[in-house]
Protein backbone atom coordinates (compact mmCIF):
# COMPACT_ATOMS: atom_id res chain seq x y z
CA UNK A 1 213.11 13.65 88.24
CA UNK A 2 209.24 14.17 86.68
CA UNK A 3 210.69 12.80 83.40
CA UNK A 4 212.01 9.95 84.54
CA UNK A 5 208.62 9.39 86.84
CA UNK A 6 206.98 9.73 84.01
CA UNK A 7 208.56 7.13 82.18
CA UNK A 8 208.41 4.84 84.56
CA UNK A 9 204.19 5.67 84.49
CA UNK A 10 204.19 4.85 80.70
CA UNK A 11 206.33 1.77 80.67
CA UNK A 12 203.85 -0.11 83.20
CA UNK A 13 201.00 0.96 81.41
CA UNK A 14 202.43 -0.77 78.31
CA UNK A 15 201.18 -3.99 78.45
CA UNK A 16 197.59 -2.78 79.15
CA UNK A 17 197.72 -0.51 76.44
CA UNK A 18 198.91 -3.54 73.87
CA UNK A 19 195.66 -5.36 74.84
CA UNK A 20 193.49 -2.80 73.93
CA UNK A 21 194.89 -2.12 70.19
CA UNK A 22 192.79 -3.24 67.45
CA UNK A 23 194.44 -6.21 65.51
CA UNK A 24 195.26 -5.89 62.16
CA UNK A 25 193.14 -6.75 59.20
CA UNK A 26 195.13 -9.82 58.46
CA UNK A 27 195.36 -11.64 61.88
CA UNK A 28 192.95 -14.57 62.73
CA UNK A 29 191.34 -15.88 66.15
CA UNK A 30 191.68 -19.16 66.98
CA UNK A 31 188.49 -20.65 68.46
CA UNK A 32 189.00 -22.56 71.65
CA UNK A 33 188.16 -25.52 71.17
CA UNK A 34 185.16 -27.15 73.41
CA UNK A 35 185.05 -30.22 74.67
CA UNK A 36 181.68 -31.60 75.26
CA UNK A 37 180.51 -33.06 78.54
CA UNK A 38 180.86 -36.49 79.28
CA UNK A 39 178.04 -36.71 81.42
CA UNK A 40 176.04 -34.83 78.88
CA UNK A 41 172.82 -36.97 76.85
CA UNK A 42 173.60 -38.17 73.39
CA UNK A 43 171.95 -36.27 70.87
CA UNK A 44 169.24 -38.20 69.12
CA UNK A 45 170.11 -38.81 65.36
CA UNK A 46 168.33 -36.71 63.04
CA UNK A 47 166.28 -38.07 60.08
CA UNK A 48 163.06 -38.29 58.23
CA UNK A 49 159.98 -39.29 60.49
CA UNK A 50 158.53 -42.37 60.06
CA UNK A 51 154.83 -44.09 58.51
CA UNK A 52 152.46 -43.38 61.50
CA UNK A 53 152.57 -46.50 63.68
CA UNK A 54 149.08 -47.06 62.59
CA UNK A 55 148.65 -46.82 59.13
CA UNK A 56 148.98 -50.24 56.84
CA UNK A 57 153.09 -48.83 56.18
CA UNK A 58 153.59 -48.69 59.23
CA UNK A 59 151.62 -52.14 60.66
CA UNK A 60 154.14 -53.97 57.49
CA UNK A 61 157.32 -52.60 59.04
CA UNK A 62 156.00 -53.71 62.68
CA UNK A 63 156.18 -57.50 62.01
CA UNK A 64 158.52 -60.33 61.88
CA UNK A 65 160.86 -59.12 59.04
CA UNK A 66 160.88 -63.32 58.38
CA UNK A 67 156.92 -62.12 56.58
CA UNK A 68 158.26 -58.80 55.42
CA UNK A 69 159.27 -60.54 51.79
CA UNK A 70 156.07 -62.53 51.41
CA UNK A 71 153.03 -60.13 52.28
CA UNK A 72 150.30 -61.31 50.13
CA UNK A 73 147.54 -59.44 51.55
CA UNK A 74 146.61 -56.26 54.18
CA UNK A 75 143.71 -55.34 55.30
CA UNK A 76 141.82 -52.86 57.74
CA UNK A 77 137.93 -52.42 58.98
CA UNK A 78 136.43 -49.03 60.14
CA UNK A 79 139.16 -46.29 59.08
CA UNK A 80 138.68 -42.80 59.62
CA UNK A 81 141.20 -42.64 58.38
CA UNK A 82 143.62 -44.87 60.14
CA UNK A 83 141.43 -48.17 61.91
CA UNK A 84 142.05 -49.55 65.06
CA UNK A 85 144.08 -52.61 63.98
CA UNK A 86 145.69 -53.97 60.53
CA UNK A 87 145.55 -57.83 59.49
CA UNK A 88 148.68 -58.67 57.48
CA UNK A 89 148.63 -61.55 55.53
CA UNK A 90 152.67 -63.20 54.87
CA UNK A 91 154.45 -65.99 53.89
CA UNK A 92 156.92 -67.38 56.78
CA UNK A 93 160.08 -67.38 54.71
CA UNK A 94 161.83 -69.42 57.58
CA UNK A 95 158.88 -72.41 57.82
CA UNK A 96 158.18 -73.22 53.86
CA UNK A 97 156.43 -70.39 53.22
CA UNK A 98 153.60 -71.04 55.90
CA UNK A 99 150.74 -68.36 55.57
CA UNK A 100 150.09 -66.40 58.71
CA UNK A 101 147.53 -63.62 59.99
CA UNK A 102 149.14 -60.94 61.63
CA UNK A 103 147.13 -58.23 63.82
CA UNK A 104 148.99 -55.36 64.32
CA UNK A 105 147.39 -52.45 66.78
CA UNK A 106 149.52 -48.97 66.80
CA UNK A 107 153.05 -50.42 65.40
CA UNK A 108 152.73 -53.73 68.07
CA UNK A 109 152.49 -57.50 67.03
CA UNK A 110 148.81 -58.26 68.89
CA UNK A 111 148.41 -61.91 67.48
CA UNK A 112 149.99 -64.08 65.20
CA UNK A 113 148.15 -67.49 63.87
CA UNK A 114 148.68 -69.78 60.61
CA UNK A 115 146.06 -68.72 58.10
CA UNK A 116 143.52 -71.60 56.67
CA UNK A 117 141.87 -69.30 54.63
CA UNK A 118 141.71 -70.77 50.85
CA UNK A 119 141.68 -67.21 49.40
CA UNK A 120 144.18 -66.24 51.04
CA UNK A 121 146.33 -69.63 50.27
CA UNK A 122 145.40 -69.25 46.75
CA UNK A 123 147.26 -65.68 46.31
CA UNK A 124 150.59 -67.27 48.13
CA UNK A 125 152.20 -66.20 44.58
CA UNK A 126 151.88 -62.66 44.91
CA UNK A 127 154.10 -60.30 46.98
CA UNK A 128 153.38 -56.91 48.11
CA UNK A 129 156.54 -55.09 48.30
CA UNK A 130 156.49 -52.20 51.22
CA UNK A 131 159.06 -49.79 49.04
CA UNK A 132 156.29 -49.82 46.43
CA UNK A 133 153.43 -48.51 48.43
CA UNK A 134 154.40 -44.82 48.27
CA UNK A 135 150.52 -43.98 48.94
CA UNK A 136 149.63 -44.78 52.35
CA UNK A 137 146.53 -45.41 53.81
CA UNK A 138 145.87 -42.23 55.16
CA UNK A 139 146.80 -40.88 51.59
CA UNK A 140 144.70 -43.10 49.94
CA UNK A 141 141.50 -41.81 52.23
CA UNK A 142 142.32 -38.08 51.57
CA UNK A 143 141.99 -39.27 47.29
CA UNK A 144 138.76 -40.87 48.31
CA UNK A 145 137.04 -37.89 49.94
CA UNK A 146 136.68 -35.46 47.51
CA UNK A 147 135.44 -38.55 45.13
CA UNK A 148 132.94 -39.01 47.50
CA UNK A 149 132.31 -35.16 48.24
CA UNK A 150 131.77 -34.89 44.00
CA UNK A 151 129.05 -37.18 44.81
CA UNK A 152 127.55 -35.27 47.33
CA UNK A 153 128.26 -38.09 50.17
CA UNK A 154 130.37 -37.75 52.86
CA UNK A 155 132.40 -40.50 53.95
CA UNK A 156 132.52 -41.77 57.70
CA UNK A 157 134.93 -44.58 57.55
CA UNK A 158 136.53 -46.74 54.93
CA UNK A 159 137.03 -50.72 54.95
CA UNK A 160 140.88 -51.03 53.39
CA UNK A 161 142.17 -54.00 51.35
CA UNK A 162 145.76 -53.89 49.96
CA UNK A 163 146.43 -56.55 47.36
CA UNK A 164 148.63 -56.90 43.82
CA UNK A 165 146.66 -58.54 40.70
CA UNK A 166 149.57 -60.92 39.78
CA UNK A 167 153.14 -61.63 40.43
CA UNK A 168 155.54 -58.23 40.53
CA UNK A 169 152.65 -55.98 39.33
CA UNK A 170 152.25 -52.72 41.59
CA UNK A 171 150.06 -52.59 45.19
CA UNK A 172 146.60 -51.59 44.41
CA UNK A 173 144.69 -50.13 47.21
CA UNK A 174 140.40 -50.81 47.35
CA UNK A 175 138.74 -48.55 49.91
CA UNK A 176 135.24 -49.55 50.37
CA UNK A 177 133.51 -46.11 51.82
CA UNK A 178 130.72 -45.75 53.95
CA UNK A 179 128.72 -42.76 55.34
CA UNK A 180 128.46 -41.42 58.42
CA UNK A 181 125.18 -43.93 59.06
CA UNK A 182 127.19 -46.61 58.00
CA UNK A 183 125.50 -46.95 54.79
CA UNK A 184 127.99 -48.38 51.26
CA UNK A 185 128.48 -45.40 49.79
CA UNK A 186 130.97 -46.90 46.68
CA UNK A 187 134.42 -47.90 46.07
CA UNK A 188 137.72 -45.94 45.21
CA UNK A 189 140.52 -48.40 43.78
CA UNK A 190 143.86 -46.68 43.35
CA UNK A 191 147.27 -47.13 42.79
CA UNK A 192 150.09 -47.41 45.91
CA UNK A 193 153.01 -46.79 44.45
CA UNK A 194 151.36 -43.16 42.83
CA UNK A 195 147.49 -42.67 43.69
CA UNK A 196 146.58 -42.78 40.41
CA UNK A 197 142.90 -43.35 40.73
CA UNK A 198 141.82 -46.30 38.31
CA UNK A 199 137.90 -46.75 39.42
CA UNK A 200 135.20 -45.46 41.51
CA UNK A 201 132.28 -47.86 41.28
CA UNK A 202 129.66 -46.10 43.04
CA UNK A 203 130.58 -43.10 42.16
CA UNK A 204 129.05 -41.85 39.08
CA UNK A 205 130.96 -38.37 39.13
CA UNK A 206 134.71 -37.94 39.43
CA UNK A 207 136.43 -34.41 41.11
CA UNK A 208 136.61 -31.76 39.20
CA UNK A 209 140.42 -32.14 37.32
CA UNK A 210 142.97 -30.45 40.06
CA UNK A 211 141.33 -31.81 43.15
């Protein structure tokens, strides 16, 4: 009678007794798959960040991509190092390559009006390509400062002009620097597409080499 009580014990502990035994070395766990919830937000794609909204790469991406193939000129007053507003200066690909003047203020469109400037008209030949300018403007300022700082000045804000010198050649950038009085301190011209600094008028002294 105790021996067959006790097998009936053992045989209902069985199954608990299965669950707890290790598995063997060469058994695999499926994963459960999960499925997400529908009511759940999207994730937002991941990718580089883009130009600050306020810098001259980012004012050329802002407007009418109808200009974005004929920018002949950009331009900025009062940077320290990014200005209030950019002027970009493009051909209308869509109206006979009209020249317009377009103020851009943080990455928005503030004004858009058909250039009469002859300067202006008389560069309508020249195209600044945005893939070229690798050096933004805030780059460009940080290459001007210790130019200026070899000088002993200090520079307070910069007057930008980005232009090209003839048909396919590279962006040049021209950063007119001032001092904290608002006094013309010099000029630092440099190359967009790698910062390569080609003049300093202005400045007699260059950076020591590695700065």
């Amino acid at each position: 009678m105790k021996k067959a009580c006790l097998f009936l014990l053992l045989a209902s502990l069985h199954p608990l007794l299965a669950q707890d035994q290790s598995q063997p070395s060469d058994w695999s766990v499926q994963p459960q798959a999960v499925v997400p919830d529908a009511d759940a937000a999207p994730m937002a794609p991941q990718g580089p960040e883009g130009p600050p909204p306020n810098s001259a790469v980012g004012a050329m991406m802002a407007i009418d991509p109808k200009y974005t193939e004929g920018i002949v000129l950009v331009t900025a007053r009062n940077g320290n190092p990014q200005p209030s507003q950019w002027v970009v200066v493009a051909r209308d690909t869509d109206d006979l390559g009209t020249l317009h003047k377009i103020t851009v203020a943080d990455g928005q469109v503030i004004a858009d009006v058909q250039s009469m400037n002859a300067f202006e008209a008389f560069r309508q030949d020249v195209n600044i390509d945005i893939p070229q300018v690798q050096v933004d403007s805030g780059d460009a300022f940080m290459i001007a400062q210790p130019i200026a700082a070899a000088n002993q000045k200090i520079i307070g804000r910069v007057d930008y002009a980005l232009t090209t010198r003839g048909k396919d050649a590279a962006p040049i950038w021209t950063l007119n620097c001032f001092d904290l009085n608002g006094a013309f301190l010099g000029k630092v011209i440099l190359l967009s597409t790698t910062g390569a600094v080609l003049e300093h008028p202005g400045f007699r002294n260059a950076p020591p080499s590695g700065e």
